[in-house]
Protein backbone atom coordinates (compact mmCIF):
# COMPACT_ATOMS: atom_id res chain seq x y z
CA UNK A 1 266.26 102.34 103.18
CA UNK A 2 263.44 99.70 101.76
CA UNK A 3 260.56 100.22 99.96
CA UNK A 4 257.64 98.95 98.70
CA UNK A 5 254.27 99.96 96.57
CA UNK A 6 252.76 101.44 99.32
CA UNK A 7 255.67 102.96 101.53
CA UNK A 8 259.03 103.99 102.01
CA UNK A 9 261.40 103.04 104.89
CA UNK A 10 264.46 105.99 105.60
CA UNK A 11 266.97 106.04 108.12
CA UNK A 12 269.84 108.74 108.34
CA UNK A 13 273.02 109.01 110.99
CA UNK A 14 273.28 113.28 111.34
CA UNK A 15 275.25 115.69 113.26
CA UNK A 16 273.96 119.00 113.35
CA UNK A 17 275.50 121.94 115.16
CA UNK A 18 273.41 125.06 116.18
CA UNK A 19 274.17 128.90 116.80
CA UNK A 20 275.41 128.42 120.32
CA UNK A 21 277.96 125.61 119.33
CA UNK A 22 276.46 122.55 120.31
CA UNK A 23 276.43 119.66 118.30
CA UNK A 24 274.12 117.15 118.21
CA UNK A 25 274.62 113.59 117.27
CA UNK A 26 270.96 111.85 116.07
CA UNK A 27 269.46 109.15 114.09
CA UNK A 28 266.49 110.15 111.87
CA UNK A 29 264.00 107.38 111.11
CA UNK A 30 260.81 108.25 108.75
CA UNK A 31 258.35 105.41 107.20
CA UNK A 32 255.67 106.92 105.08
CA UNK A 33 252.90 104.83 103.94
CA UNK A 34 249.72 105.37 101.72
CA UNK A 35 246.73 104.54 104.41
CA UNK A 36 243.66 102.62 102.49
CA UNK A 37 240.09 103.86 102.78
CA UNK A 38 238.58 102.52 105.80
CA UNK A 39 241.62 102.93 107.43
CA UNK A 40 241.05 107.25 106.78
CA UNK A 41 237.66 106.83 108.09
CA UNK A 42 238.75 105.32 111.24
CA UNK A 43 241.24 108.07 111.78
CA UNK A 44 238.84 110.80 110.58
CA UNK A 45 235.64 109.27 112.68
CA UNK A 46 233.68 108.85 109.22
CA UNK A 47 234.04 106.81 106.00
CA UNK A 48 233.43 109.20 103.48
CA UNK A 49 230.48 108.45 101.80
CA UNK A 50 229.80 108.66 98.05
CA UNK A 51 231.84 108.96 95.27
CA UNK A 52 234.21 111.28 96.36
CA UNK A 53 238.06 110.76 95.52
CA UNK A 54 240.76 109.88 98.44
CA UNK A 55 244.05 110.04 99.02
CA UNK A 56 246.08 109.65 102.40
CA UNK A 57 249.31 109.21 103.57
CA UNK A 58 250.78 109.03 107.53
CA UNK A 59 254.59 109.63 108.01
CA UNK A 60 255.83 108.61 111.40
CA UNK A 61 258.77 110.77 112.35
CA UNK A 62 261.70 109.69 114.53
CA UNK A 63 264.76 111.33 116.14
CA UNK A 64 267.19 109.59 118.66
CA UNK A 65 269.80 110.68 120.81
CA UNK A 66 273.10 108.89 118.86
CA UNK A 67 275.64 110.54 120.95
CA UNK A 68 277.30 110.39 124.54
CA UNK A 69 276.11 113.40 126.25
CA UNK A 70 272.29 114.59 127.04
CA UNK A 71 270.27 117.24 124.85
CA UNK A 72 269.59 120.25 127.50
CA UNK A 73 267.12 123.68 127.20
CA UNK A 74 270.40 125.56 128.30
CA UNK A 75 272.27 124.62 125.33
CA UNK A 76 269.35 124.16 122.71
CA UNK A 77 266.97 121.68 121.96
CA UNK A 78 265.71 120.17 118.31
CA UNK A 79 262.01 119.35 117.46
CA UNK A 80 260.65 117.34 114.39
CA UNK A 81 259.16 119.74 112.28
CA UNK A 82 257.23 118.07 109.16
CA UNK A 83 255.31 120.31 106.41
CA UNK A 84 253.28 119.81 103.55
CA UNK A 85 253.36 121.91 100.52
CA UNK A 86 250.50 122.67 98.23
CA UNK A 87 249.26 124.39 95.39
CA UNK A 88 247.53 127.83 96.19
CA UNK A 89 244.41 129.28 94.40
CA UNK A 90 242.48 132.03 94.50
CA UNK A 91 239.77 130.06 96.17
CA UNK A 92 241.57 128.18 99.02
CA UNK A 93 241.16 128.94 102.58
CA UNK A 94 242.85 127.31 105.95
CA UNK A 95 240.93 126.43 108.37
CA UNK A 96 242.49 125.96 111.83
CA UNK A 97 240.46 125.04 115.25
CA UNK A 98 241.56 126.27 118.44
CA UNK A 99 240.57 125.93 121.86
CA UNK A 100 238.62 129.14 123.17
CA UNK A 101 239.54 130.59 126.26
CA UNK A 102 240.85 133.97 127.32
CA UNK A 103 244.07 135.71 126.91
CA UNK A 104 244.79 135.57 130.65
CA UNK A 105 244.49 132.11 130.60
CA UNK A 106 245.57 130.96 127.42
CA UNK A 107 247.34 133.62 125.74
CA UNK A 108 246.78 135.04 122.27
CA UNK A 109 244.93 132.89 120.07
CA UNK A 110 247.73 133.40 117.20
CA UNK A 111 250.94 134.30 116.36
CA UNK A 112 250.75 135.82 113.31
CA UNK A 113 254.18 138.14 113.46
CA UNK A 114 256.50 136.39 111.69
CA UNK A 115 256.63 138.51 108.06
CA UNK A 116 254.26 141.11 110.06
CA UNK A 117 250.80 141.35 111.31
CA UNK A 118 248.70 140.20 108.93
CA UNK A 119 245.29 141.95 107.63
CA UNK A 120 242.19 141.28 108.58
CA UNK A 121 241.35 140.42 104.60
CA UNK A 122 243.55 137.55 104.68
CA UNK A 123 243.11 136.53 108.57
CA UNK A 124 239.41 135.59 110.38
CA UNK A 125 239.23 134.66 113.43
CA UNK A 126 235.71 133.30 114.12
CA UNK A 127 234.65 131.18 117.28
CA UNK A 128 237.33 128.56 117.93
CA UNK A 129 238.20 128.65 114.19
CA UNK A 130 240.44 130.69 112.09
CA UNK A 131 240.18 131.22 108.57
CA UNK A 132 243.78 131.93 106.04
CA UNK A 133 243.97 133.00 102.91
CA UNK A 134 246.39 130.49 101.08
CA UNK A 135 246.45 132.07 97.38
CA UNK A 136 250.30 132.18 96.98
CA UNK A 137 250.13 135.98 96.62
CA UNK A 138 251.26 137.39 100.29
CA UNK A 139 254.04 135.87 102.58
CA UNK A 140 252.67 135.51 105.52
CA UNK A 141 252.74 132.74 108.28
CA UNK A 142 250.26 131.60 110.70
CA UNK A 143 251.01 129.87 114.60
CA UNK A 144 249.04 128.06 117.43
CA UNK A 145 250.61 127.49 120.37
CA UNK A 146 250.67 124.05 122.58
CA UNK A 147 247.43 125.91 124.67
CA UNK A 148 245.49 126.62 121.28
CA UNK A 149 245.96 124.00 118.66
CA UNK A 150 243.80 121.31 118.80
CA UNK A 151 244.98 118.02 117.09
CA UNK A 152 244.44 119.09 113.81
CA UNK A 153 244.19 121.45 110.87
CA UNK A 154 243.12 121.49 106.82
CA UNK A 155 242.39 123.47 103.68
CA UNK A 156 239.38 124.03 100.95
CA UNK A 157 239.71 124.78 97.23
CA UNK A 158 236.28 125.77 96.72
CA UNK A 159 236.84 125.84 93.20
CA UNK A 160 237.91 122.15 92.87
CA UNK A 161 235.88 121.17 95.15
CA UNK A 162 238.89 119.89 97.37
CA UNK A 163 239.32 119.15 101.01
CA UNK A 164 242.46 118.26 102.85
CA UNK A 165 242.83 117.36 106.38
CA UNK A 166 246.19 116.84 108.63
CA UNK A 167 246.28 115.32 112.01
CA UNK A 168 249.24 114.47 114.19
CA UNK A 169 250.38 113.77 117.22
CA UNK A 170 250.03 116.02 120.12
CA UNK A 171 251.06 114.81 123.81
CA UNK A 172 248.27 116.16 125.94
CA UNK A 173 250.47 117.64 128.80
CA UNK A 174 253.83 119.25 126.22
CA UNK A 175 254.15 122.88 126.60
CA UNK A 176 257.77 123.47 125.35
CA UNK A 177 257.98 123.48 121.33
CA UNK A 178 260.96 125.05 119.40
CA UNK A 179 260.49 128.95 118.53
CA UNK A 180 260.50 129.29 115.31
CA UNK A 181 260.64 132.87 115.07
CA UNK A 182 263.28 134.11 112.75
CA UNK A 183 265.04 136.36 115.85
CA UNK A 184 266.80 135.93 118.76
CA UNK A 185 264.64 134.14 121.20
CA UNK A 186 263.87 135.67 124.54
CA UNK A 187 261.92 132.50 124.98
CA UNK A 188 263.24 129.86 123.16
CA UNK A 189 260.60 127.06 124.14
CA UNK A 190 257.31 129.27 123.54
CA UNK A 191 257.26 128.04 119.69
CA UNK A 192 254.00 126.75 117.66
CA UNK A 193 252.28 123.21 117.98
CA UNK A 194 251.04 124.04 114.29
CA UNK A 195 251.77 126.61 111.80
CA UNK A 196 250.70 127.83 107.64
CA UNK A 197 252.37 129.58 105.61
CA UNK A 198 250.92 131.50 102.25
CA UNK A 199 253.64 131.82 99.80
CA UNK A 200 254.23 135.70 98.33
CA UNK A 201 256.81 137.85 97.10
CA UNK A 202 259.83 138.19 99.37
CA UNK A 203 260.14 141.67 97.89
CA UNK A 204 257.95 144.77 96.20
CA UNK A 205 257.85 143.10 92.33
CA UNK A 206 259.25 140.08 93.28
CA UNK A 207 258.76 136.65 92.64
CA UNK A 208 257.58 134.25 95.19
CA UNK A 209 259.36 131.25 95.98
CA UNK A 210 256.86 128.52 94.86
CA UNK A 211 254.41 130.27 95.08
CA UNK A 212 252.67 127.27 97.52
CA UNK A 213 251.03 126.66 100.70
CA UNK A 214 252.03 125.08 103.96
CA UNK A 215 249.70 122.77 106.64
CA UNK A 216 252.72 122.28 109.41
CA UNK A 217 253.01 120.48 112.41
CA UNK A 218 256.22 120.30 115.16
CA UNK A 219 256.83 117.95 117.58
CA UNK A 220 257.52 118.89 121.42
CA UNK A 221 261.26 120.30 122.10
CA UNK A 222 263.53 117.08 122.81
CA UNK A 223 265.08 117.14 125.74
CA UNK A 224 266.61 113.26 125.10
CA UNK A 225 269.08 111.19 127.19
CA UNK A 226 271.64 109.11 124.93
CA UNK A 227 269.93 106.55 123.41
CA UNK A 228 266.24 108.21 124.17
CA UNK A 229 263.78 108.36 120.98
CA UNK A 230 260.80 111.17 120.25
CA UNK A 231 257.98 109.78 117.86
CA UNK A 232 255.85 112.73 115.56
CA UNK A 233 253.00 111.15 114.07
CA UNK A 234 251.75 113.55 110.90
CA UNK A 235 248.49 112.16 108.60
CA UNK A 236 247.47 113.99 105.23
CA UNK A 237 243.94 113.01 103.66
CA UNK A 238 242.77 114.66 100.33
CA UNK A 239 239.33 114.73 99.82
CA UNK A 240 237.94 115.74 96.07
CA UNK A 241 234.20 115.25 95.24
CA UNK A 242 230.97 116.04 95.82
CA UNK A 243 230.30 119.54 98.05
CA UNK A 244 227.25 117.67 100.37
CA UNK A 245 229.77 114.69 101.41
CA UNK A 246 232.89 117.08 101.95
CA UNK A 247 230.81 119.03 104.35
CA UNK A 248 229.94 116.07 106.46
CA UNK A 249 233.99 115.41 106.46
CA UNK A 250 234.92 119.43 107.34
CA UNK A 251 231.92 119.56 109.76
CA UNK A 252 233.03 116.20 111.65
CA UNK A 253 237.20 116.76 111.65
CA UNK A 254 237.29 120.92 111.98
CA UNK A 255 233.54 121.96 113.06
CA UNK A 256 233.49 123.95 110.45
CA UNK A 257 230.63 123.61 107.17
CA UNK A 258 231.36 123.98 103.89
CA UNK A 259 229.34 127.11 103.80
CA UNK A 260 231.08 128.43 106.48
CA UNK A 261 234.59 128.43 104.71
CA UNK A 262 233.05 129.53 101.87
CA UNK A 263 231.66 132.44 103.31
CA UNK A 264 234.90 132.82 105.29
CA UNK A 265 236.37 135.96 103.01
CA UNK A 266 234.97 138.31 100.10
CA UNK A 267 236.35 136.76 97.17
């Protein structure tokens, strides 16, 4: 492990064993790092302009194959799986692009099963965008899969007048991702490219865990050789400031305006 003032450097030897018995030898490597200004506007295809407030962070994500025998679909596979937890209000809304298409084609648009279906109050799906509640008052989780997600996702406290954006790496041509789906899997490599989740009560009365919000990202399944590496890429910008210059920002990253999200749910 090093560090510095604007990063961290970690490195961990594992061994994880999974349901079926296998056990997988890996190194972990992560180096997060604070990214400066124009370095977010070359990533997000804008400087943002005026005074508005940033701050941005990329983790790059590593797992390698430490052991002597290869990681197989028949036996289980791991992904790298890397969230980011937020504060939920009243007023905040995820905002997710997908690519249009039809069912035949593409298949649903989203999985939105895992703690059951969830209403239409709390889940829009508009013209290659969907809209989330994430106000920390109803579990309930969100999923694109590799067809659907595009290469990026983000959030909008219209209260606080605060956007955040998360990009990461997707390989253009991965289809197998690790299901998620709290179950036994029928198809095990179907899973979600990206996923929220809107904290709630796990129970009629109860408490909720945080509560919080989730903007998630997975990497393909790894189906590594001894010795082979998989690389996840995951970028987080916060954006606080003035309404006119955050919708130039949510218009150029998610197609979406400000008025748009707004506009999004009956609050």
């Amino acid at each position: 492990m090093s560090s510095c003032s604007d990063r961290v450097v970690l490195q961990k030897q594992m061994s994880l064993e999974n349901y079926s018995g296998t056990v997988f030898d890996l190194t972990v490597d992560r180096e997060i790092h604070m990214l400066e200004r124009n370095e977010a506007g070359d990533n997000l295809g804008m400087i943002p302009a005026g005074p508005i407030q940033v701050v941005c962070y990329e983790s790059i994500n590593q797992i390698t194959n430490s052991g002597l025998q290869a990681w197989g679909k028949s036996t289980g596979l791991l992904s790298i799986w890397v969230l980011g937890m937020y504060n939920p209000s009243p007023t905040t809304t995820v905002i997710v692009p997908f690519v249009g298409g039809s069912v035949d084609e593409l298949g649903p648009i989203v999985n939105d099963a895992y703690f059951g279906k969830i209403p239409a109050d709390r889940l829009q799906i508009k013209d290659e965008v969907l809209f989330f509640k994430a106000d920390g008052r109803q579990r309930s989780k969100t999923g694109l899969s590799p067809q659907r997600a595009r290469s990026g996702l983000g959030s909008f406290d219209t209260a606080n007048n605060v956007l955040t954006i998360v990009q990461y790496s997707k390989p253009q041509l991965a289809t197998d991702y690790v299901n998620s789906m709290w179950q036994f899997q029928e198809h095990p490599y179907r899973g979600d490219t990206i996923n929220s989740y809107n904290d709630g009560p796990m129970t009629p009365g109860g408490k909720p865990l945080g509560p919080f919000y989730e903007l998630e990202t997975s990497s393909p399944a790894a189906a590594l050789k001894p010795g082979q590496t998989i690389r996840h890429i995951h970028r987080t910008y916060h954006l606080q400031g003035d309404e006119k210059q955050l919708d130039a920002v949510a218009n150029s990253t998610l197609g979406v305006s400000v008025t748009q999200i707004k506009s999004s749910f009956t609050r």
